[in-house]
Protein backbone atom coordinates (compact mmCIF):
# COMPACT_ATOMS: atom_id res chain seq x y z
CA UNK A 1 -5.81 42.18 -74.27
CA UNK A 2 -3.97 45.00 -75.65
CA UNK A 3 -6.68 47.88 -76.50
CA UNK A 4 -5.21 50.64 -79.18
CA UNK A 5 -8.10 52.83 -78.38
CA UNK A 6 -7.00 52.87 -74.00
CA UNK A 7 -3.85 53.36 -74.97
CA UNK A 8 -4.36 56.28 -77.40
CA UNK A 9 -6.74 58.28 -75.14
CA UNK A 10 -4.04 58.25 -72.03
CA UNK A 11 -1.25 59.24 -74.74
CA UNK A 12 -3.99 62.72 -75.09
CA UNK A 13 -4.18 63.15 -71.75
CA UNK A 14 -0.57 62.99 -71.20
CA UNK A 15 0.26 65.20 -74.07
CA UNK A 16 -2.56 67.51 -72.79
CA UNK A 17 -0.77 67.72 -69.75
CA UNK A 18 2.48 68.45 -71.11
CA UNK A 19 0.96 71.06 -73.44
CA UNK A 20 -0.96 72.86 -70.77
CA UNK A 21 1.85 73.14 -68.80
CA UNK A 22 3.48 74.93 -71.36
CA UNK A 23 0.81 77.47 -71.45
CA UNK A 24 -1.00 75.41 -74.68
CA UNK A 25 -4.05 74.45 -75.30
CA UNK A 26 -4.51 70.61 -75.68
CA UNK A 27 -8.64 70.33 -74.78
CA UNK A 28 -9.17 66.68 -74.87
CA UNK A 29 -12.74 65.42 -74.30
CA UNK A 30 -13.95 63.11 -71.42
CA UNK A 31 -14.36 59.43 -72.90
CA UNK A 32 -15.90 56.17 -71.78
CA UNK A 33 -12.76 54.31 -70.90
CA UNK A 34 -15.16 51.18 -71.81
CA UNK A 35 -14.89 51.79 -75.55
CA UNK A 36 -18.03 50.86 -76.11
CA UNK A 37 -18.37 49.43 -80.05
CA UNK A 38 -21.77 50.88 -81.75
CA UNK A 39 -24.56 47.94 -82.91
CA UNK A 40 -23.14 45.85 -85.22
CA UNK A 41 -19.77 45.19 -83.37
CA UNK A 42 -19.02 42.24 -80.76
CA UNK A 43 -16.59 43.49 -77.95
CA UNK A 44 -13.82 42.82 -79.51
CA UNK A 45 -14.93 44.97 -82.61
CA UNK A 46 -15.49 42.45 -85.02
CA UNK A 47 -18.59 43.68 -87.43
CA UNK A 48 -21.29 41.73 -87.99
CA UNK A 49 -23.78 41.68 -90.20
CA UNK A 50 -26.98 39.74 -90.14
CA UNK A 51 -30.50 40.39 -91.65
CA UNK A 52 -31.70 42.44 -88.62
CA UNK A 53 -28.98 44.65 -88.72
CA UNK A 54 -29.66 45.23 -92.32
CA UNK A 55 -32.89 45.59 -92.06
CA UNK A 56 -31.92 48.92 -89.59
CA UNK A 57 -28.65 49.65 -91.27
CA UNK A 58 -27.81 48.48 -94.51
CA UNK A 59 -24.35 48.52 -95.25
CA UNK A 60 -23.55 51.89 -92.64
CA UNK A 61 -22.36 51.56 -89.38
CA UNK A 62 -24.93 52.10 -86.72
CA UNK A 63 -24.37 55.49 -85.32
CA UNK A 64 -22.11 55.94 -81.94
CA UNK A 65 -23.70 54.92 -78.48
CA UNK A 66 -23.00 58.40 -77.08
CA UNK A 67 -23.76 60.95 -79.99
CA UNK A 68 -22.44 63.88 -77.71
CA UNK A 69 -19.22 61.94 -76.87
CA UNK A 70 -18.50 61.35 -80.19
CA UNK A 71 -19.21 65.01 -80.97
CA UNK A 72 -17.16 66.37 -78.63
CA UNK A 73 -14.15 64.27 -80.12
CA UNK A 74 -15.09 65.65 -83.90
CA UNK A 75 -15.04 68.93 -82.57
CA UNK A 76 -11.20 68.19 -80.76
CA UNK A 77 -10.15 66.75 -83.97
CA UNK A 78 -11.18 69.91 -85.66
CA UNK A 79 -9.52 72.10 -83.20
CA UNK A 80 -6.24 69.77 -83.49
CA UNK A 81 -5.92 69.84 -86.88
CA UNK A 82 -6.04 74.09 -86.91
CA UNK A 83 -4.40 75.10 -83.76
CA UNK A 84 -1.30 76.41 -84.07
CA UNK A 85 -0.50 79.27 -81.67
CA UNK A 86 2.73 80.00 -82.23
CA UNK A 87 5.90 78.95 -84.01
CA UNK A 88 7.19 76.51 -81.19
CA UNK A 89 4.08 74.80 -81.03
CA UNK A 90 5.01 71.95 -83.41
CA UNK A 91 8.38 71.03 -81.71
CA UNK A 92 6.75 71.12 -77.69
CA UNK A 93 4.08 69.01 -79.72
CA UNK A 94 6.59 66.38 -80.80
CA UNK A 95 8.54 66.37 -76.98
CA UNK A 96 5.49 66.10 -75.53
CA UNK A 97 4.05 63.11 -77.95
CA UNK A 98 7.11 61.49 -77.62
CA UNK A 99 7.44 61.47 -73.59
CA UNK A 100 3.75 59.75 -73.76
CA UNK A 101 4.31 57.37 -76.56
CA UNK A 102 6.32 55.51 -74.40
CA UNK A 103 6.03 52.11 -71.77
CA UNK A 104 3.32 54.89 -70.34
CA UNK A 105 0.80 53.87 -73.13
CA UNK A 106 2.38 51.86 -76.13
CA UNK A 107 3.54 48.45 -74.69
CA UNK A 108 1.89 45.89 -75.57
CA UNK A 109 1.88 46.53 -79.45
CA UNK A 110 4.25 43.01 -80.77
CA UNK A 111 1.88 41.38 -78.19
CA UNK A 112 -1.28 42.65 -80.56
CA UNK A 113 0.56 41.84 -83.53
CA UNK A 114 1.15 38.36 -82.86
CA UNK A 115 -2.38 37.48 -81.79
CA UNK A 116 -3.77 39.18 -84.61
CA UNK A 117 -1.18 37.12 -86.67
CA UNK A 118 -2.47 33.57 -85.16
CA UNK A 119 -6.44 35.44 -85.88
CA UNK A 120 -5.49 36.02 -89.30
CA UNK A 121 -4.30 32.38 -89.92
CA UNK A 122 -7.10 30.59 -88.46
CA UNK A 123 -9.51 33.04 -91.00
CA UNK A 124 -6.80 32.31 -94.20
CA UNK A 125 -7.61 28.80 -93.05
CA UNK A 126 -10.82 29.19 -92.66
CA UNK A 127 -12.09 30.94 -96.03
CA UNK A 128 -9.50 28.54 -98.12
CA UNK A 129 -11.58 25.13 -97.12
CA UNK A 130 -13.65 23.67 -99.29
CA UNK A 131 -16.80 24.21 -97.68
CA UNK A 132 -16.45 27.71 -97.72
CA UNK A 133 -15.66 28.16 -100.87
CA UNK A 134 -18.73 25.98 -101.87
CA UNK A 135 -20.91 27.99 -99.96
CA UNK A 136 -19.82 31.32 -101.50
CA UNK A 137 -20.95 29.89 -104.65
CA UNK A 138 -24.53 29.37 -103.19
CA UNK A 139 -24.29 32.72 -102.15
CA UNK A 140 -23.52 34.27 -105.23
CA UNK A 141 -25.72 32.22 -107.30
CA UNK A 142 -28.38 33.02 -104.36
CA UNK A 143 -27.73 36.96 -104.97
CA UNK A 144 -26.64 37.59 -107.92
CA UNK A 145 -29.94 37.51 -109.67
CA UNK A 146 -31.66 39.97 -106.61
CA UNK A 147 -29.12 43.24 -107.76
CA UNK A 148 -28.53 45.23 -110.57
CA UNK A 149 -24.19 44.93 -110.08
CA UNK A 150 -21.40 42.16 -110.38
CA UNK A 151 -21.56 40.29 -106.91
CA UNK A 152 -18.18 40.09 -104.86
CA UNK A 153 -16.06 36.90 -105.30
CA UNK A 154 -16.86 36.34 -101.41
CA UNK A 155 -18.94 38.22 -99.08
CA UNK A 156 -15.92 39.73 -96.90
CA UNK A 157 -14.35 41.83 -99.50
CA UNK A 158 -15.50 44.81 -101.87
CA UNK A 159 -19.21 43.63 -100.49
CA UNK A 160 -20.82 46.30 -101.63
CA UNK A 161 -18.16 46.91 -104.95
CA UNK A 162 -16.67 50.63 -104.54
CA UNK A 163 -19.03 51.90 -107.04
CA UNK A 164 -22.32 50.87 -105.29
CA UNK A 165 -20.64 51.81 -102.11
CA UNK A 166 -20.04 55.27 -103.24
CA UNK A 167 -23.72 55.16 -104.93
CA UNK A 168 -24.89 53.96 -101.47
CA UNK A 169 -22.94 56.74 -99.78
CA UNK A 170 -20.79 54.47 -97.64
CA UNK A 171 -18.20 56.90 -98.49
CA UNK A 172 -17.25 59.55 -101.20
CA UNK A 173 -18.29 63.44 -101.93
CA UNK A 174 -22.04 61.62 -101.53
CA UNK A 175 -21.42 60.52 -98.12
CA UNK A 176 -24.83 59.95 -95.89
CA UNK A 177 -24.97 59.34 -92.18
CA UNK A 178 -28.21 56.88 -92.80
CA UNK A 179 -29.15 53.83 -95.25
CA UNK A 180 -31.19 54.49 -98.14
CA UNK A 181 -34.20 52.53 -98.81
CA UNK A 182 -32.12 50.74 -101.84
CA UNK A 183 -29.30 49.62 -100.01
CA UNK A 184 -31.41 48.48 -97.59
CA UNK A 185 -32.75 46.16 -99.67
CA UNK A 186 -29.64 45.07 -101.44
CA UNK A 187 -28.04 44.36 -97.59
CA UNK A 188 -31.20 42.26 -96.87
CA UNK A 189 -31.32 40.12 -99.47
CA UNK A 190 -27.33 39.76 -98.73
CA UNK A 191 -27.88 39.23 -95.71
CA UNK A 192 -30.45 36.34 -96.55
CA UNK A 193 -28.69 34.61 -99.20
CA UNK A 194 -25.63 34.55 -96.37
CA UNK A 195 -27.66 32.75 -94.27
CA UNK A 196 -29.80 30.12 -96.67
CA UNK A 197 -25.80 29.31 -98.26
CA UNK A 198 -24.49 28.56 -94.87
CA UNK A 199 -21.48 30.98 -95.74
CA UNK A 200 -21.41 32.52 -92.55
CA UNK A 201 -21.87 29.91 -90.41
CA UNK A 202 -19.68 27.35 -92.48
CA UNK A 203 -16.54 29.97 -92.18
CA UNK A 204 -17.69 30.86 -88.32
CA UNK A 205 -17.59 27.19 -87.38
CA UNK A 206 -14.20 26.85 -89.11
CA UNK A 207 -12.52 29.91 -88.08
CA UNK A 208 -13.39 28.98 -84.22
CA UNK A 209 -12.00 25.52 -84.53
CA UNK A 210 -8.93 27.20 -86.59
CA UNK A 211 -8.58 29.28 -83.45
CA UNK A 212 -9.29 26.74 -80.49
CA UNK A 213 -6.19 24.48 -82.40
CA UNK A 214 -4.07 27.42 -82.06
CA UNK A 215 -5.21 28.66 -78.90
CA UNK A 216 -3.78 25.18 -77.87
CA UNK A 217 -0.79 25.04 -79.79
CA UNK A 218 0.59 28.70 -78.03
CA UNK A 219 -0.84 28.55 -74.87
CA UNK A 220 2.25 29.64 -72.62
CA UNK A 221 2.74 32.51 -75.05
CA UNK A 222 -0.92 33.42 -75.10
CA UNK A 223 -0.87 33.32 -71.57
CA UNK A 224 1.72 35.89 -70.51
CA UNK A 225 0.31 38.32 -73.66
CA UNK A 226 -2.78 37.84 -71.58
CA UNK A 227 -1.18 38.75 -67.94
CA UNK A 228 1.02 41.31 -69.54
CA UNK A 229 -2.00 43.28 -71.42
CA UNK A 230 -3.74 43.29 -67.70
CA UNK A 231 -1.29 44.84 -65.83
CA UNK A 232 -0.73 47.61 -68.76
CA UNK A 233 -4.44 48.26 -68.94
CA UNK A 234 -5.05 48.77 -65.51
CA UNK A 235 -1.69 51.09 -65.52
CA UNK A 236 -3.40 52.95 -68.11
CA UNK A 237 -6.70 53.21 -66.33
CA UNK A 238 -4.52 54.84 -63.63
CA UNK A 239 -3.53 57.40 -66.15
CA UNK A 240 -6.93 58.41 -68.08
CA UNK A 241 -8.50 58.40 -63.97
CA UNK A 242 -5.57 60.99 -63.00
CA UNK A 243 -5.74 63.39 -66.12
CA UNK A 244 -9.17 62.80 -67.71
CA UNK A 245 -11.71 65.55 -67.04
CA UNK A 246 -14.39 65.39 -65.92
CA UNK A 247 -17.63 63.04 -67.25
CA UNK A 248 -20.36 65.36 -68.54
CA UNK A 249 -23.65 65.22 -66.57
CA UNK A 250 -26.79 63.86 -67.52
């Protein structure tokens, strides 16, 4: 399938190239063309959340599987957002972005959106049945009494609410890299009245049957999205293995 973050790493390396050939500086870092998701993430990037990974994590995302990868791509970001060398730089920038955001790397992108538009129906689907919506209410009556905050109308959205969130620094001036003992216990207990409600596995169950039906239904289409987003991904593979540097040892 169609992967944004392929695509987006051989647009770099394709700008880099048209940058340094201007006598620029365009630095971008070696990556694991794998994409890798951190803990918490299935490979196809969908988060979950469980009592074991709350019991480690909380609410956070699990840190990156390659801590020096991912600080070697802070540190370009930094340099990207501050480098400008001269006052041409921002038009070659712009010629050069727009020669490699072309059938090079973005091609597949009405593909993506109309898989993720089936995905989305199958969850609408999914979350709207009565089951569900049953088992949310065991959820919240199951939680509800365990924190000191109005629980979420469903566990997908606002679950932490913005203010705990910030007061968990999930995000905000507060921001931490690493659950706090309190959130920690607020995601467990979430995490345990998600699984004694059924919620999760009610709305799993669902959504995969939602999806099998319309896996079924568009099959040609699916099919050619499928053949198409091979050939583009190993035609970008050709282009991060030309113009990527070098993998760091050790």
């Amino acid at each position: 399938m169609y992967s944004p973050e392929l695509s987006n790493y051989a647009e770099q390396l394709l700008i880099s190239k048209c940058l340094t050939g201007q006598g620029y500086e365009w630095p971008v870092p070696w990556r694991d063309s794998a994409f890798l998701w951190p803990e918490g993430f299935n490979k196809i990037g969908y988060r979950l959340f469980d009592e074991p990974l709350a019991k480690r994590f909380g609410y956070h995302f699990a840190p990156p599987r390659d801590a020096n990868e991912a600080d070697a791509w802070a540190a370009f970001a930094d340099f990207a957002n501050s480098y400008t060398p001269d006052d041409d730089f921002t038009g070659k920038f712009e010629e050069c972005s727009d020669e490699a955001r072309s059938e090079k790397t973005v091609r597949d992108v009405d593909a993506q959106n109309y898989v993720m538009g089936l995905a989305m129906q199958a969850s609408d689907v999914a979350v709207q049945d009565a089951s569900v919506q049953e088992a949310v209410a065991r959820w919240r009556e199951c939680l509800t009494p365990k924190v000191d905050f109005t629980v979420s109308d469903t566990p997908w959205k606002q679950m932490p609410p913005q203010a705990v969130a910030e007061r968990f620094g999930l995000y905000g001036e507060s921001r931490t890299m690493a659950a706090s003992g309190d959130e920690i216990a607020v995601a467990v207990a979430d995490a345990q009245c998600r699984e004694s409600s059924g919620v999760s596995e009610t709305r799993y169950n669902l959504e995969w049957d939602q999806q099998k039906k319309l896996m079924d239904q568009n099959r040609d289409q699916l099919d050619r999205i499928r053949a198409e987003a091979g050939a583009h991904k190993k035609d970008l593979l050709a282009i991060i293995a030309e113009n990527a540097p070098a993998a760091p040892m050790g």
